[in-house]
Protein backbone atom coordinates (compact mmCIF):
# COMPACT_ATOMS: atom_id res chain seq x y z
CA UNK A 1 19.14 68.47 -32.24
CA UNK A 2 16.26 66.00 -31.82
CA UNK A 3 13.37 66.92 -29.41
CA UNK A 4 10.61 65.16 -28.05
CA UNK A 5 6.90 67.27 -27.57
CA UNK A 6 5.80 66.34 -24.17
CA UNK A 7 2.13 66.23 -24.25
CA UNK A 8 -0.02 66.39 -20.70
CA UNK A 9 -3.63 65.11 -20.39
CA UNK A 10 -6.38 65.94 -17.68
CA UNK A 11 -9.79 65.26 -17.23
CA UNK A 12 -10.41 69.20 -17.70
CA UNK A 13 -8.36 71.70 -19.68
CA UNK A 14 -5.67 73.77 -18.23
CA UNK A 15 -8.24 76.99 -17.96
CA UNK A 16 -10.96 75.07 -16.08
CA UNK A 17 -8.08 73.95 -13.79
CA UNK A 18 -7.06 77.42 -12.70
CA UNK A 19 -10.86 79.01 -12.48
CA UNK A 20 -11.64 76.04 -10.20
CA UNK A 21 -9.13 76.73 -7.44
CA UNK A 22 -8.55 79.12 -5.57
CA UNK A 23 -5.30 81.85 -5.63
CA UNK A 24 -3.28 79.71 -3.36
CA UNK A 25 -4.10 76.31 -5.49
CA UNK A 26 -2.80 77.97 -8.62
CA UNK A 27 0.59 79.72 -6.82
CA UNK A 28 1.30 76.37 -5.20
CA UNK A 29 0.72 74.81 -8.81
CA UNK A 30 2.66 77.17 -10.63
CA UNK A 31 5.49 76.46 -7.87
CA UNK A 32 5.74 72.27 -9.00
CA UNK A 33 5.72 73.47 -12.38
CA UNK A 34 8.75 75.53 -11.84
CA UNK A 35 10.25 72.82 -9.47
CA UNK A 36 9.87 70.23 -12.41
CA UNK A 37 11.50 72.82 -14.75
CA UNK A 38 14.43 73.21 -12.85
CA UNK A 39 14.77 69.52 -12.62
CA UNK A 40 14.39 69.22 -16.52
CA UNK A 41 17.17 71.95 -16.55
CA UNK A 42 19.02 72.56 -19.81
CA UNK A 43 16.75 69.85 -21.47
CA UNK A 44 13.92 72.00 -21.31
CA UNK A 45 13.79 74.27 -24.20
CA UNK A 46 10.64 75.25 -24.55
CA UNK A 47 8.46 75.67 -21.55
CA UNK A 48 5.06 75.52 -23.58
CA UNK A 49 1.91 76.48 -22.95
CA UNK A 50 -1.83 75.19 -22.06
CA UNK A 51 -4.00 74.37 -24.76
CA UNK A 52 -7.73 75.63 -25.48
CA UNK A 53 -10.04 73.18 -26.29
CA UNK A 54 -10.19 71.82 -29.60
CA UNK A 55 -10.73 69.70 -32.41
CA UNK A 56 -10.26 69.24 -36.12
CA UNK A 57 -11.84 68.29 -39.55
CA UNK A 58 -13.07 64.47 -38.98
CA UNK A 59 -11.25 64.57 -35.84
CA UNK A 60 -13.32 63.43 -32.24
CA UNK A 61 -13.06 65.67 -29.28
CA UNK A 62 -11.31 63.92 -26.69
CA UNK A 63 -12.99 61.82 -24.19
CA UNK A 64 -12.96 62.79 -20.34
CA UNK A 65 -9.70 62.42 -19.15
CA UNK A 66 -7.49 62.25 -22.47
CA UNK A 67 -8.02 65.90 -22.82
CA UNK A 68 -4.52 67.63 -23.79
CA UNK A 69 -3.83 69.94 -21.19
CA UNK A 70 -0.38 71.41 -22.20
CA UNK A 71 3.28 70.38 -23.57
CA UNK A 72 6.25 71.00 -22.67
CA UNK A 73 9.20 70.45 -25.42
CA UNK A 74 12.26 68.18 -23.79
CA UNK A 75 15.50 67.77 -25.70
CA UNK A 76 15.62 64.57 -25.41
CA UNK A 77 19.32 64.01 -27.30
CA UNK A 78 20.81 66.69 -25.23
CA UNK A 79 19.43 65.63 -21.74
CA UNK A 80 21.43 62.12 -22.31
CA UNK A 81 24.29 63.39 -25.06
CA UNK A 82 23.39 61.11 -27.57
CA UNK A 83 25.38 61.59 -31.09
CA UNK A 84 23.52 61.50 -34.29
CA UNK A 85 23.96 58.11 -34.82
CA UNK A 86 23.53 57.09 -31.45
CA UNK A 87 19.93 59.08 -31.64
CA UNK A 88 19.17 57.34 -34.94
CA UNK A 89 19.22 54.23 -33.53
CA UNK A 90 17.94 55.11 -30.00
CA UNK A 91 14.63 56.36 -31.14
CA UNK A 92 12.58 53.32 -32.95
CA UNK A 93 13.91 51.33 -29.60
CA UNK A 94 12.60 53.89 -27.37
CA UNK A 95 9.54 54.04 -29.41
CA UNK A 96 9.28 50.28 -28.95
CA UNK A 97 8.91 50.39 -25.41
CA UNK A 98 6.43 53.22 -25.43
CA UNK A 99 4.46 50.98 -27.58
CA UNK A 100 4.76 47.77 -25.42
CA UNK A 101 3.79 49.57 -22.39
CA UNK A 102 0.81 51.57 -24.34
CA UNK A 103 -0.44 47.51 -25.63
CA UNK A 104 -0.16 45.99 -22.31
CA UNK A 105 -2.14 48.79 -20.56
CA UNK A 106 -4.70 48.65 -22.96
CA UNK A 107 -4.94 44.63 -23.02
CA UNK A 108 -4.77 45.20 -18.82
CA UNK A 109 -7.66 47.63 -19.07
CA UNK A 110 -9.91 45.41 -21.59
CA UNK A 111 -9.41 42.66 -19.17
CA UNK A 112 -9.86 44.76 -15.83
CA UNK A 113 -12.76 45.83 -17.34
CA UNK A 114 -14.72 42.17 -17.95
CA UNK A 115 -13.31 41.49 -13.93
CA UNK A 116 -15.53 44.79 -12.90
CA UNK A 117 -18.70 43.96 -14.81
CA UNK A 118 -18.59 40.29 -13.24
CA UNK A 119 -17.85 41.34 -9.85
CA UNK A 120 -21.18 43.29 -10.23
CA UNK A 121 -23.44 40.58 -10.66
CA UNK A 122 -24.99 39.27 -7.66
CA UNK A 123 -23.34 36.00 -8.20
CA UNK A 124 -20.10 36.16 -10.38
CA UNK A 125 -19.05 33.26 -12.40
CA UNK A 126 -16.41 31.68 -10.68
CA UNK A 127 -15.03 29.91 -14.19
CA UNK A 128 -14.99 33.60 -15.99
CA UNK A 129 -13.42 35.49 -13.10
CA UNK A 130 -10.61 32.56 -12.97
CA UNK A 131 -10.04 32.94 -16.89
CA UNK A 132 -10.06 36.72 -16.54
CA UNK A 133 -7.07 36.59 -13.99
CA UNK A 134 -5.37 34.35 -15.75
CA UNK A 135 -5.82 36.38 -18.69
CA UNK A 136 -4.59 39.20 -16.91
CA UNK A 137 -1.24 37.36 -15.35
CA UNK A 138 -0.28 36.01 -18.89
CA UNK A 139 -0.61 39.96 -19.81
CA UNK A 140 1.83 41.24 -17.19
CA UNK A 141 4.14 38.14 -17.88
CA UNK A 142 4.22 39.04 -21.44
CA UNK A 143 4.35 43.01 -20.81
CA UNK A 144 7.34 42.42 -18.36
CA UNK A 145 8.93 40.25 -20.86
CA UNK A 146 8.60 42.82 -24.10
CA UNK A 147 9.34 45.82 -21.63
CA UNK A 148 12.54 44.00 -20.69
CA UNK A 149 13.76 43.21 -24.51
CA UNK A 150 12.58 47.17 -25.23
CA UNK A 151 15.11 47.67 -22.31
CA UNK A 152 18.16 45.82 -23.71
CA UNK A 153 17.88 46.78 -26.98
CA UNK A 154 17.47 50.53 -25.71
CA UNK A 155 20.92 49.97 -23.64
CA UNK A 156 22.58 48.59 -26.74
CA UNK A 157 23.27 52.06 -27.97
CA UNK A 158 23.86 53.84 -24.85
CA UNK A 159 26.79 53.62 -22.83
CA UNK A 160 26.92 53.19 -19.12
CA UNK A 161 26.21 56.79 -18.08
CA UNK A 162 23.27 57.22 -20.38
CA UNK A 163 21.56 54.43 -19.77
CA UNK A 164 21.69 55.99 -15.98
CA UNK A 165 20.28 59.01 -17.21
CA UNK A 166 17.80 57.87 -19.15
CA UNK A 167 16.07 55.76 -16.27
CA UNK A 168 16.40 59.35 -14.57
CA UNK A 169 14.85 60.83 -17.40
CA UNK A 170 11.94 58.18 -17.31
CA UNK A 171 11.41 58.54 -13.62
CA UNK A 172 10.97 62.35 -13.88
CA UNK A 173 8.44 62.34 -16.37
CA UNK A 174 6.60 59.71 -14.93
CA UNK A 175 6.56 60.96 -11.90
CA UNK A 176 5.21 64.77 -13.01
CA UNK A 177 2.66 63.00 -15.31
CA UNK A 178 1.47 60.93 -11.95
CA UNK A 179 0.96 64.54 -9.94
CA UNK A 180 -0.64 66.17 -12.71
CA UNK A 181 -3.20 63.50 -12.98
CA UNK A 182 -3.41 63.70 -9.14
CA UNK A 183 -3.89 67.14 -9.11
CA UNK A 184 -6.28 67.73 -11.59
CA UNK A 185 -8.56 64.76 -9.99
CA UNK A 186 -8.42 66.42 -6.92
CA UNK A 187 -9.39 69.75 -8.25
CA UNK A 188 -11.76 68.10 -10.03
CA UNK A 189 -13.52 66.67 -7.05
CA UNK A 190 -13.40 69.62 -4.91
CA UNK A 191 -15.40 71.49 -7.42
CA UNK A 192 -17.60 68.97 -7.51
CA UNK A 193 -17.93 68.74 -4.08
CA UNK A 194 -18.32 72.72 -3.93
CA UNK A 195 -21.25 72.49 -6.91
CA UNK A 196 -23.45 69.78 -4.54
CA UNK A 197 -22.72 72.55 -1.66
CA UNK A 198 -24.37 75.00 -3.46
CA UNK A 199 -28.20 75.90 -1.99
């Protein structure tokens, strides 16, 4: 059977996140985790682990907030009963789409980024901030546009029922990533905040 390897990021690793909260912070942690699990059900295979920092030969440590924080393995062919051939197929389409979406956040950012740094001049240049957002509503034209051909050709090979579980299947990991990120922010700022406390 195919699997995917899940791979979460935070702006701290997984050790830093438990030392900086306090007993209840890590129970009510632990208690998503186990809530996500049992939403992952049979899929889940392999629970994983956190992560210690690290880095190899010629390899850059990761920048604040790509750190890899944990995985989890999913099995991804059993969670939507794809056949061999149907997973053959399924995968470089499903990789498409995680592609598109990874090119038009990027572009998004790049662009995002030239809007901030005029905004804080004292007197932005009207003609630059108009071709920025112009820029950046031909990029979510074009990203909604790939995303939805990524889409079709994803539903080509699934039948009626997958393609229902697969949008389930996107929506759950999605929506753990999103609290992860959340929660390691706010743990993040707390300590922080608990640091500039500190006589």
């Amino acid at each position: 059977m195919a699997k995917y390897m899940i791979l979460y990021r935070a702006p701290v690793s997984a050790r830093e996140q438990m030392a900086g909260g306090s007993s209840d912070d890590r129970e009510q942690t632990m208690q998503h985790w186990m809530a996500w699990a049992g939403q992952a059900g049979d899929a889940l295979v392999d629970f994983g682990m956190p992560l210690a920092a690290a880095s190899g030969a010629g390899t850059p440590v990761p920048a604040p907030g790509h750190m890899i924080a944990g995985y989890s393995i999913l099995q991804a062919q059993e969670s939507l009963k794809l056949s061999d051939d149907q997973y053959a197929r399924f995968l470089p389409r499903f990789k498409a789409l995680l592609d598109t979406r990874r090119q038009t956040l990027q572009q998004r950012t790049r662009v995002l980024n030239v809007i901030r740094r005029l905004l804080m001049e004292a007197q932005p240049d009207e003609g630059m901030l108009r071709d920025a957002l112009k820029q950046l509503q031909e990029i979510d034209t074009r990203g909604e546009a790939d995303a939805k051909r990524a889409y079709e050709g994803i539903d080509q090979v699934l039948d009626l029922r997958q393609q229902a579980k697969f949008r389930i299947f996107e929506e759950q990991m999605e929506r753990r990533k999103l609290a992860m990120v959340t929660e390691a922010r706010a743990r993040q700022a707390n300590r922080l905040n608990r640091q500039q406390q500190k006589p």
